[in-house]
PDB file of N, CA and C in Angstrom:
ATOM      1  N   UNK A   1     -17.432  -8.482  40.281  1.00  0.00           N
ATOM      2  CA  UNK A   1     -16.348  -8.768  39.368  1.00  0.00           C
ATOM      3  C   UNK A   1     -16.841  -8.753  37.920  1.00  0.00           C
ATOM      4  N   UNK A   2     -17.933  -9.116  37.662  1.00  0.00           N
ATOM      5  CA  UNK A   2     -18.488  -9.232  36.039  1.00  0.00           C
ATOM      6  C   UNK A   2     -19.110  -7.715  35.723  1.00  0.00           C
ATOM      7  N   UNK A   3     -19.393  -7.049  36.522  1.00  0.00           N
ATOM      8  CA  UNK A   3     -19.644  -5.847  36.447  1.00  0.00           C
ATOM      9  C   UNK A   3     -18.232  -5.080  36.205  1.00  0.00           C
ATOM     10  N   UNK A   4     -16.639  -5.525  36.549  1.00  0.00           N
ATOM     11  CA  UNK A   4     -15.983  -4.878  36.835  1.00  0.00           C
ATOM     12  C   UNK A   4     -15.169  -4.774  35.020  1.00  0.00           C
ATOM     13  N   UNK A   5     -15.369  -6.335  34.844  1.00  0.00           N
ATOM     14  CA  UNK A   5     -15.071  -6.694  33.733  1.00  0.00           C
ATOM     15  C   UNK A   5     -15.822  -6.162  32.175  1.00  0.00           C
ATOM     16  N   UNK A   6     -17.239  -6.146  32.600  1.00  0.00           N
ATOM     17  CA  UNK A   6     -18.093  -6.006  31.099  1.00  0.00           C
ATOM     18  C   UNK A   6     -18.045  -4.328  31.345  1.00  0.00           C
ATOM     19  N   UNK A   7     -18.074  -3.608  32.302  1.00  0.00           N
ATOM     20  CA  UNK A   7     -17.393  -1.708  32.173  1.00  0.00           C
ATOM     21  C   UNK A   7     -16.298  -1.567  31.290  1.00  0.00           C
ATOM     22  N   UNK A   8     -15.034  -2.756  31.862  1.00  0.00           N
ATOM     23  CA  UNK A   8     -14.063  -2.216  30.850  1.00  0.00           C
ATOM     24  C   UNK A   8     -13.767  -2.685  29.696  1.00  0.00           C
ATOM     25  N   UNK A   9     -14.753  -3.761  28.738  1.00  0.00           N
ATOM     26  CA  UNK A   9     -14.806  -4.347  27.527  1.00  0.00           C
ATOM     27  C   UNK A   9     -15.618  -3.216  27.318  1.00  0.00           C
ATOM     28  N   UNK A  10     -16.464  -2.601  27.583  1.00  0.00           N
ATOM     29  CA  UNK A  10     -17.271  -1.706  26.779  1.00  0.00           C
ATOM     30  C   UNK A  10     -17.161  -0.554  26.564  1.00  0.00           C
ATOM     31  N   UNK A  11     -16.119   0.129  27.741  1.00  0.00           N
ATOM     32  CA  UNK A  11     -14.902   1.252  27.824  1.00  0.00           C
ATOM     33  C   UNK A  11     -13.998   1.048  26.439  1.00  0.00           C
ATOM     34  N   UNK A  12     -13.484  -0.077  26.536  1.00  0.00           N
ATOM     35  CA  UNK A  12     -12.578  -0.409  25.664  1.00  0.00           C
ATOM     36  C   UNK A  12     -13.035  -0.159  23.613  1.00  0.00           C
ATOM     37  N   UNK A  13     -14.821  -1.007  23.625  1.00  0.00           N
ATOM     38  CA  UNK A  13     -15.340  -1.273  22.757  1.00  0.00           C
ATOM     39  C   UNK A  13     -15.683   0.143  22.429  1.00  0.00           C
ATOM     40  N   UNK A  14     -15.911   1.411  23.002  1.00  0.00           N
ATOM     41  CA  UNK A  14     -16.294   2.947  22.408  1.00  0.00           C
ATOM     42  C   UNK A  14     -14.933   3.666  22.515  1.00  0.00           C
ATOM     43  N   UNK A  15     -13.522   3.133  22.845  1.00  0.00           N
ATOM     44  CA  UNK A  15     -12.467   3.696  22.702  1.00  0.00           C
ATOM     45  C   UNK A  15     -12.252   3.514  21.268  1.00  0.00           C
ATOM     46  N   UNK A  16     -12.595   2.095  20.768  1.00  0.00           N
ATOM     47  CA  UNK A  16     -12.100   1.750  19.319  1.00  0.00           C
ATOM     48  C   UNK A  16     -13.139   2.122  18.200  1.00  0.00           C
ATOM     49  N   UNK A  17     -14.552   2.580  18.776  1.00  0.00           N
ATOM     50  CA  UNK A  17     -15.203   3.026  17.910  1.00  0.00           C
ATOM     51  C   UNK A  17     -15.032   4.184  18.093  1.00  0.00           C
ATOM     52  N   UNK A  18     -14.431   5.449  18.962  1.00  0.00           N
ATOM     53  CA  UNK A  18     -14.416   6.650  18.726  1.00  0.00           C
ATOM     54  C   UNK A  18     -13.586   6.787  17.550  1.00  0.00           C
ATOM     55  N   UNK A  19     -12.230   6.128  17.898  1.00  0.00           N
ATOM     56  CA  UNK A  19     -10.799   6.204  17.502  1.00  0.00           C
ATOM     57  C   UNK A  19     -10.914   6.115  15.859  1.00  0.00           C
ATOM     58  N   UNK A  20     -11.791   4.702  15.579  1.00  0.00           N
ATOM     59  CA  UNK A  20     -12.004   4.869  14.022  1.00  0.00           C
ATOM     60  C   UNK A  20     -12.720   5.901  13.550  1.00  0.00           C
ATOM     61  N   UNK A  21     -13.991   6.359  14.371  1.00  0.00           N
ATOM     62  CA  UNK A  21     -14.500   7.504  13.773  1.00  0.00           C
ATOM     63  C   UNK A  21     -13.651   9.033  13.522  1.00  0.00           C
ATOM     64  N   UNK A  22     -12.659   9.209  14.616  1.00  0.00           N
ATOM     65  CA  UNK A  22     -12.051  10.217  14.150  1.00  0.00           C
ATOM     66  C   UNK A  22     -10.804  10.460  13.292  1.00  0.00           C
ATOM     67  N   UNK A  23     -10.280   8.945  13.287  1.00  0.00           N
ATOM     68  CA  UNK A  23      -9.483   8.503  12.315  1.00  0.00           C
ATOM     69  C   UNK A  23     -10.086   9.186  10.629  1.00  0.00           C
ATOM     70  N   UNK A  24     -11.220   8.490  10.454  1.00  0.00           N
ATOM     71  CA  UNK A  24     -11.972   8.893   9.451  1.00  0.00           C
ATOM     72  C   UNK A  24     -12.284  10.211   8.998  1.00  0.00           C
ATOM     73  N   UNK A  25     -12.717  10.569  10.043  1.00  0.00           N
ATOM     74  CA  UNK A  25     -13.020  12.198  10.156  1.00  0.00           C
ATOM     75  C   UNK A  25     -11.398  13.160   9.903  1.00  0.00           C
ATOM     76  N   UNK A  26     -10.189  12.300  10.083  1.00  0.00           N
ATOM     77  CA  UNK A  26      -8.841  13.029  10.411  1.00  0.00           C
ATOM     78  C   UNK A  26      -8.389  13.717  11.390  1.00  0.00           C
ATOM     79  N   UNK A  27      -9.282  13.475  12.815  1.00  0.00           N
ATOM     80  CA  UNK A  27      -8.975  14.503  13.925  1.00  0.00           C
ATOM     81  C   UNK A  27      -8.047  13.312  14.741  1.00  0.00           C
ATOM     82  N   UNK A  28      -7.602  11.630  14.739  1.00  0.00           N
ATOM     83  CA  UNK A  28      -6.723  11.253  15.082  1.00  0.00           C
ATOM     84  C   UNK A  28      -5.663  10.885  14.373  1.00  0.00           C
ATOM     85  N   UNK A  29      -4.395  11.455  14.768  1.00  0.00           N
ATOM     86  CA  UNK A  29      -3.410  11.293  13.926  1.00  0.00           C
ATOM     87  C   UNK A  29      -2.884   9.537  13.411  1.00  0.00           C
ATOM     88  N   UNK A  30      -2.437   9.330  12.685  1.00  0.00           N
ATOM     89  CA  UNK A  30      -2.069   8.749  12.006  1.00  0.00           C
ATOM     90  C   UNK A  30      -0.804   7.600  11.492  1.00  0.00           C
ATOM     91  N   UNK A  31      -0.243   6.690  11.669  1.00  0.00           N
ATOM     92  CA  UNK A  31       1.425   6.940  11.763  1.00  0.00           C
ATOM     93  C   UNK A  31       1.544   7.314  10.264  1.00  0.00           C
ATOM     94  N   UNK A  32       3.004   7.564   9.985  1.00  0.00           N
ATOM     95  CA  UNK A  32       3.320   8.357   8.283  1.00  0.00           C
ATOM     96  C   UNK A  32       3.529   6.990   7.806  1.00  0.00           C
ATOM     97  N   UNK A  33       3.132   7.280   6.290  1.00  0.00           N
ATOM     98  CA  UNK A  33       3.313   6.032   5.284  1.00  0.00           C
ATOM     99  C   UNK A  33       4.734   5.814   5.239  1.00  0.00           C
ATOM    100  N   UNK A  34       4.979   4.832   4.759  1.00  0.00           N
ATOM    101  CA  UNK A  34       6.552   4.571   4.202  1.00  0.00           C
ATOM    102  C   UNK A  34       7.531   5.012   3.238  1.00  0.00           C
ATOM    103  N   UNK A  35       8.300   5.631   2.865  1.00  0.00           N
ATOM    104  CA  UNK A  35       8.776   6.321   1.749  1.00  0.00           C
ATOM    105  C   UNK A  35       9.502   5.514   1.286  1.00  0.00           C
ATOM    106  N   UNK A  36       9.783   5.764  -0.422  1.00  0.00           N
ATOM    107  CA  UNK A  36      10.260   4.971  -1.030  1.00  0.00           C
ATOM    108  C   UNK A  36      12.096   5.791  -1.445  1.00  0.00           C
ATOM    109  N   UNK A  37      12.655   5.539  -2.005  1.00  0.00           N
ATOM    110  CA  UNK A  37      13.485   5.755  -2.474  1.00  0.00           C
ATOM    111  C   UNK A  37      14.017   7.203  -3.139  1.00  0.00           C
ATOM    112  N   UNK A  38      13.195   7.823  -3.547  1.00  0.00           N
ATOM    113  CA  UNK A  38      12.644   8.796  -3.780  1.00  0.00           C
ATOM    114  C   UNK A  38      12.215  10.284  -3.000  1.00  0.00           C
ATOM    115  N   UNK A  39      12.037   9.421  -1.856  1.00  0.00           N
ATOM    116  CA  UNK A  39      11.106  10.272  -0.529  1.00  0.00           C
ATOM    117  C   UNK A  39       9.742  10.623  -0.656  1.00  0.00           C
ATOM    118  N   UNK A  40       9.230   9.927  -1.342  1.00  0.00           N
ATOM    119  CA  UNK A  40       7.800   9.822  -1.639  1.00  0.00           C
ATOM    120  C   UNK A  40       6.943   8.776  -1.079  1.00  0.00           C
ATOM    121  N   UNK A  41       5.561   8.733  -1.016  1.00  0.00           N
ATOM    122  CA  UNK A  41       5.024   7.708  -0.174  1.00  0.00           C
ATOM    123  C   UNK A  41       4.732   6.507  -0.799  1.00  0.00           C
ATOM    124  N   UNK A  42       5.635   5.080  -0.355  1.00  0.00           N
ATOM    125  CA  UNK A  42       5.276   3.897  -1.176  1.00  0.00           C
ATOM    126  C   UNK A  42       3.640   3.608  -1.341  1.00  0.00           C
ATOM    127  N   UNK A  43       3.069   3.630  -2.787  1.00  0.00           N
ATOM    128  CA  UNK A  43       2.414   3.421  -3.525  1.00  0.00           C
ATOM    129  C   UNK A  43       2.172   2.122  -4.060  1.00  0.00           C
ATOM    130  N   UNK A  44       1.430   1.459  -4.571  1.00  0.00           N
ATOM    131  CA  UNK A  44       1.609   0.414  -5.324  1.00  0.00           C
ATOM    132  C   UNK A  44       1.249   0.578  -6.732  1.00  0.00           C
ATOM    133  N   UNK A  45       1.736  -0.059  -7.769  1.00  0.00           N
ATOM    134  CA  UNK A  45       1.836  -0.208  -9.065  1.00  0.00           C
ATOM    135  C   UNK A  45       1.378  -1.317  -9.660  1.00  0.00           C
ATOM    136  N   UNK A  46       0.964  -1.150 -10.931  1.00  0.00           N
ATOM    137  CA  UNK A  46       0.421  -2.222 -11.653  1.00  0.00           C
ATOM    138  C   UNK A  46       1.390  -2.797 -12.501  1.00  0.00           C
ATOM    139  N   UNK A  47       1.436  -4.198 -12.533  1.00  0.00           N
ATOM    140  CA  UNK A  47       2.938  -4.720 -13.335  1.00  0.00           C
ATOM    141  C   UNK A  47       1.663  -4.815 -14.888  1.00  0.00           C
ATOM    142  N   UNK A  48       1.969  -4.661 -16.222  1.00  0.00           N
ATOM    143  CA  UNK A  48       1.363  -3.901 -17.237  1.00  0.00           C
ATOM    144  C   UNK A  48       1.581  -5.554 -18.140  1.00  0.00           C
ATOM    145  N   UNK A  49       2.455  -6.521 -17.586  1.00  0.00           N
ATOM    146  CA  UNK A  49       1.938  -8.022 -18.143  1.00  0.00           C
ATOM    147  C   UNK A  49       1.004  -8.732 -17.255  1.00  0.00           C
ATOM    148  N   UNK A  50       1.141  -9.008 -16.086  1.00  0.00           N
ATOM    149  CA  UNK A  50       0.242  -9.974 -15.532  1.00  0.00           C
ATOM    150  C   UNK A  50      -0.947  -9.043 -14.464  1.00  0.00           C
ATOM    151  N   UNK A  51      -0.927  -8.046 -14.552  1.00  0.00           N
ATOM    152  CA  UNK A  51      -1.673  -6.943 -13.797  1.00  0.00           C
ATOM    153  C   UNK A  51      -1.681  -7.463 -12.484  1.00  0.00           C
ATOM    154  N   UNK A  52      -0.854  -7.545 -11.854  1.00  0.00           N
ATOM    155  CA  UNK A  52      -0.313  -7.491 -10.882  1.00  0.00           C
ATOM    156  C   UNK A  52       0.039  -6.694  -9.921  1.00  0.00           C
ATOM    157  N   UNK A  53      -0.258  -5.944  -8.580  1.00  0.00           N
ATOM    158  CA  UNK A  53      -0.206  -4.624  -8.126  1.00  0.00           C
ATOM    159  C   UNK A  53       0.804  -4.765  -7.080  1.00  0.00           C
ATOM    160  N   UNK A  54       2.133  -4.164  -7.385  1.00  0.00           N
ATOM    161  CA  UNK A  54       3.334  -4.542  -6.290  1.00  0.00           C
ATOM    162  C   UNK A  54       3.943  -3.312  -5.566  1.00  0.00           C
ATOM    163  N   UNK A  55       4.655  -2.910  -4.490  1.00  0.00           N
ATOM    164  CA  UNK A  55       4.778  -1.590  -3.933  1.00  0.00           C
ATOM    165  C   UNK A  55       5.772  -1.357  -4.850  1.00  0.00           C
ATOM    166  N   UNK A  56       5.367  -0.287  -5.064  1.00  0.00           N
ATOM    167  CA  UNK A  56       6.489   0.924  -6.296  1.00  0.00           C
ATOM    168  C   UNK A  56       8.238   0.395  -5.478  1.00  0.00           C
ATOM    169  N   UNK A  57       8.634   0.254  -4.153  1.00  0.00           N
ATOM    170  CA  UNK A  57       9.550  -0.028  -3.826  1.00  0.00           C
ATOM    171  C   UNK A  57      10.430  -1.225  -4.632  1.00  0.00           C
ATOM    172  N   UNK A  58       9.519  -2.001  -3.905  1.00  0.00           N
ATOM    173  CA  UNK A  58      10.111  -3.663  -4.432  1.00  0.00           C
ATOM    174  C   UNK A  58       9.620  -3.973  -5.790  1.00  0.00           C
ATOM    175  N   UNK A  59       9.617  -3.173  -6.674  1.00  0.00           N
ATOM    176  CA  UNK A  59       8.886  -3.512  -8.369  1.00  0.00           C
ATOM    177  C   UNK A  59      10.445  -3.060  -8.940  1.00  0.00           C
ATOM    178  N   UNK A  60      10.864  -4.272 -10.083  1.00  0.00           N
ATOM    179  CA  UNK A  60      11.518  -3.782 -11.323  1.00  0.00           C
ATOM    180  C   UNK A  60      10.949  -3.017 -11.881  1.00  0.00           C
ATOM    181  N   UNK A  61      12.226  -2.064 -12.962  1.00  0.00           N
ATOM    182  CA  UNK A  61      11.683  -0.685 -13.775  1.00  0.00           C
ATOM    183  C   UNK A  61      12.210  -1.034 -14.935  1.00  0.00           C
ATOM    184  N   UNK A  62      11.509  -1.186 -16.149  1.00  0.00           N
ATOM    185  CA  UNK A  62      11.917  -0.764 -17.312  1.00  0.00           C
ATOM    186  C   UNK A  62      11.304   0.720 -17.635  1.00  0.00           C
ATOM    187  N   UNK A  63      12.203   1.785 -18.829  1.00  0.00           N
ATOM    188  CA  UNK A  63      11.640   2.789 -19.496  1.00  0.00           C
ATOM    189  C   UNK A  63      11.383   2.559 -20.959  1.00  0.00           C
ATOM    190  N   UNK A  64      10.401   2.898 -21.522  1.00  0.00           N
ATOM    191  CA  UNK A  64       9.863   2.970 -23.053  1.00  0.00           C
ATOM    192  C   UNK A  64       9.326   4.191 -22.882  1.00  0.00           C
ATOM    193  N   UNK A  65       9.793   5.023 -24.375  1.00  0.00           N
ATOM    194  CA  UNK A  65       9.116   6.272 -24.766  1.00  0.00           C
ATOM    195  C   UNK A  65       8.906   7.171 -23.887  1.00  0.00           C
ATOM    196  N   UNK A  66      10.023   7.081 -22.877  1.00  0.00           N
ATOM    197  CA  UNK A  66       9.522   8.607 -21.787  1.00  0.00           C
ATOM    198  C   UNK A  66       9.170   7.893 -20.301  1.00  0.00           C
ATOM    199  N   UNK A  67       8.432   7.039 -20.488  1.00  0.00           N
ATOM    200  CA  UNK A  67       7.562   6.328 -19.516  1.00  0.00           C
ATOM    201  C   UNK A  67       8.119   5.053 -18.409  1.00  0.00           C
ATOM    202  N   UNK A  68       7.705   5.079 -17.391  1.00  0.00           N
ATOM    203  CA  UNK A  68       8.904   3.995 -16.806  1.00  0.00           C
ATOM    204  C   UNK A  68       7.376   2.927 -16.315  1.00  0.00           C
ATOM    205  N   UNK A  69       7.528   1.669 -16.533  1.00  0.00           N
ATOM    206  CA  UNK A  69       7.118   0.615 -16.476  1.00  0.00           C
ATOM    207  C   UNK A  69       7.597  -0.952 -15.193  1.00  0.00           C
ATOM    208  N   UNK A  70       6.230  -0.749 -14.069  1.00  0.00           N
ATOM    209  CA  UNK A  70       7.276  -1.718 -13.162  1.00  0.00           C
ATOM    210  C   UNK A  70       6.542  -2.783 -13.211  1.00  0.00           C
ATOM    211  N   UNK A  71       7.503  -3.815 -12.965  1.00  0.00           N
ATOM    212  CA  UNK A  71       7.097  -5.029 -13.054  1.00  0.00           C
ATOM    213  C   UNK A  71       7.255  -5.923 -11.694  1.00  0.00           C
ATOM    214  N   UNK A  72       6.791  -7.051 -11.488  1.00  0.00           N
ATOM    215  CA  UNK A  72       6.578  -7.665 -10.314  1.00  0.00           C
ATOM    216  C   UNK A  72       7.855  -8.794 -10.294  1.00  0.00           C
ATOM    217  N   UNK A  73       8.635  -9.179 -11.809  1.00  0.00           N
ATOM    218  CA  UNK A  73       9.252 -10.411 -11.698  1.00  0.00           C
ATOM    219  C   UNK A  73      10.228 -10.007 -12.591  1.00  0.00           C
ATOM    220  N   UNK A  74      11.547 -10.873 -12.938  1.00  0.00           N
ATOM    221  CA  UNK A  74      11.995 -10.474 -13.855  1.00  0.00           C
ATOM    222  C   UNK A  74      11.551 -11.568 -15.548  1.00  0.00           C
ATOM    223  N   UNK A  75      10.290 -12.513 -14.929  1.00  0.00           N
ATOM    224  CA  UNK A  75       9.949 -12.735 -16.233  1.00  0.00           C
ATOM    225  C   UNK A  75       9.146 -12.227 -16.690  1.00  0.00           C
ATOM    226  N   UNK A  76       8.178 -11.227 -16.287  1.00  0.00           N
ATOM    227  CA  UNK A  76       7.007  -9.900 -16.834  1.00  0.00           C
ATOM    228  C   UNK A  76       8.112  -9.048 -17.332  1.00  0.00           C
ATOM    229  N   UNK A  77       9.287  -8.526 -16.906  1.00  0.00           N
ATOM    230  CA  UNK A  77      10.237  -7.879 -17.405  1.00  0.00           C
ATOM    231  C   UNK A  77      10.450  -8.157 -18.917  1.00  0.00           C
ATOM    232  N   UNK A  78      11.270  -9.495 -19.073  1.00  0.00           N
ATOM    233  CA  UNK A  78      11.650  -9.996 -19.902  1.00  0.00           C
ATOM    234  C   UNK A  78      10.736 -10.317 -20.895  1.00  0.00           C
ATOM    235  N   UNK A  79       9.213 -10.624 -20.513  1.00  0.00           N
ATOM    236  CA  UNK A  79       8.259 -10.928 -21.276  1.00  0.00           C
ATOM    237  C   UNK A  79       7.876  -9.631 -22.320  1.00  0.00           C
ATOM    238  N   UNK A  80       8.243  -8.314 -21.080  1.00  0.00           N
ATOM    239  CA  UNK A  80       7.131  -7.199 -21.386  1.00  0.00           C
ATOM    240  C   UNK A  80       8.763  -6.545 -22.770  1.00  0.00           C
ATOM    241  N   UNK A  81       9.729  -6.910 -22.115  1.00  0.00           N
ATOM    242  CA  UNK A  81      10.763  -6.166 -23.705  1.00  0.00           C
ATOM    243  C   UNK A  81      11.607  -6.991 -25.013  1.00  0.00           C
ATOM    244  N   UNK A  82      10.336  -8.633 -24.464  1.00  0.00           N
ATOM    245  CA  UNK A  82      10.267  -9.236 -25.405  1.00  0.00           C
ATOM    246  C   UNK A  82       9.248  -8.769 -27.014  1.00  0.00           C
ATOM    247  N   UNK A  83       8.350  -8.283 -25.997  1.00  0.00           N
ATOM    248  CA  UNK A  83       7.057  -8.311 -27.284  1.00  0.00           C
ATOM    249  C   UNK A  83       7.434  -6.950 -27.810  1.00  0.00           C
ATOM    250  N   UNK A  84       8.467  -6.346 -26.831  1.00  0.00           N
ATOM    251  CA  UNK A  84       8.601  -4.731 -27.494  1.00  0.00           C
ATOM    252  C   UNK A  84       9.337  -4.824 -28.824  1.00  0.00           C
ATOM    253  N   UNK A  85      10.095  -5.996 -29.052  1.00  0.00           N
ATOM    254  CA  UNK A  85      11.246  -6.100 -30.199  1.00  0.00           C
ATOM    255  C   UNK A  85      10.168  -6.385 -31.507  1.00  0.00           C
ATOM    256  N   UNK A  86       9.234  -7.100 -31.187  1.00  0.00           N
ATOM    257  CA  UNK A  86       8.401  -8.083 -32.075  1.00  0.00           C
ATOM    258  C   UNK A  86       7.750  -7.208 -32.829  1.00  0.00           C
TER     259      UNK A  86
END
């Protein structure tokens, strides 16, 4: 029985080290990332007041000068088009 048992922990233990190795390598597939809104793959973003890194999904957007700016809260929001007036 302990023979029957430590075969298949160690069966088990070079299933999960193949699996990461070819994971790595890219020869096991993968599941697909999540898409955002867009149809692009959720990313994460840096909120540009408290540097904060939140998924591009769930982040507020302000735009300045072309550029779109996300934020994590709506008081980094408010903070970040406070100092823009100043």
């Amino acid at each position: 029985m302990f023979r029957l048992l430590l075969g298949l922990g160690l069966g088990y233990l070079g299933y999960v080290i193949i699996k990461q190795v070819a994971r790595s390598l890219g020869l096991w597939p993968q599941a697909p990332k999540p898409l955002d809104k867009e149809g692009e793959p959720d990313v994460l973003v840096q909120d540009p007041v408290c540097k904060t890194f939140i998924p591009r999904r769930e982040a507020l957007r302000a735009e300045k000068d072309g550029a779109t700016y996300f934020f994590c809260s709506e008081g980094c929001l408010k903070r970040f088009l406070s100092s823009d007036r100043s």
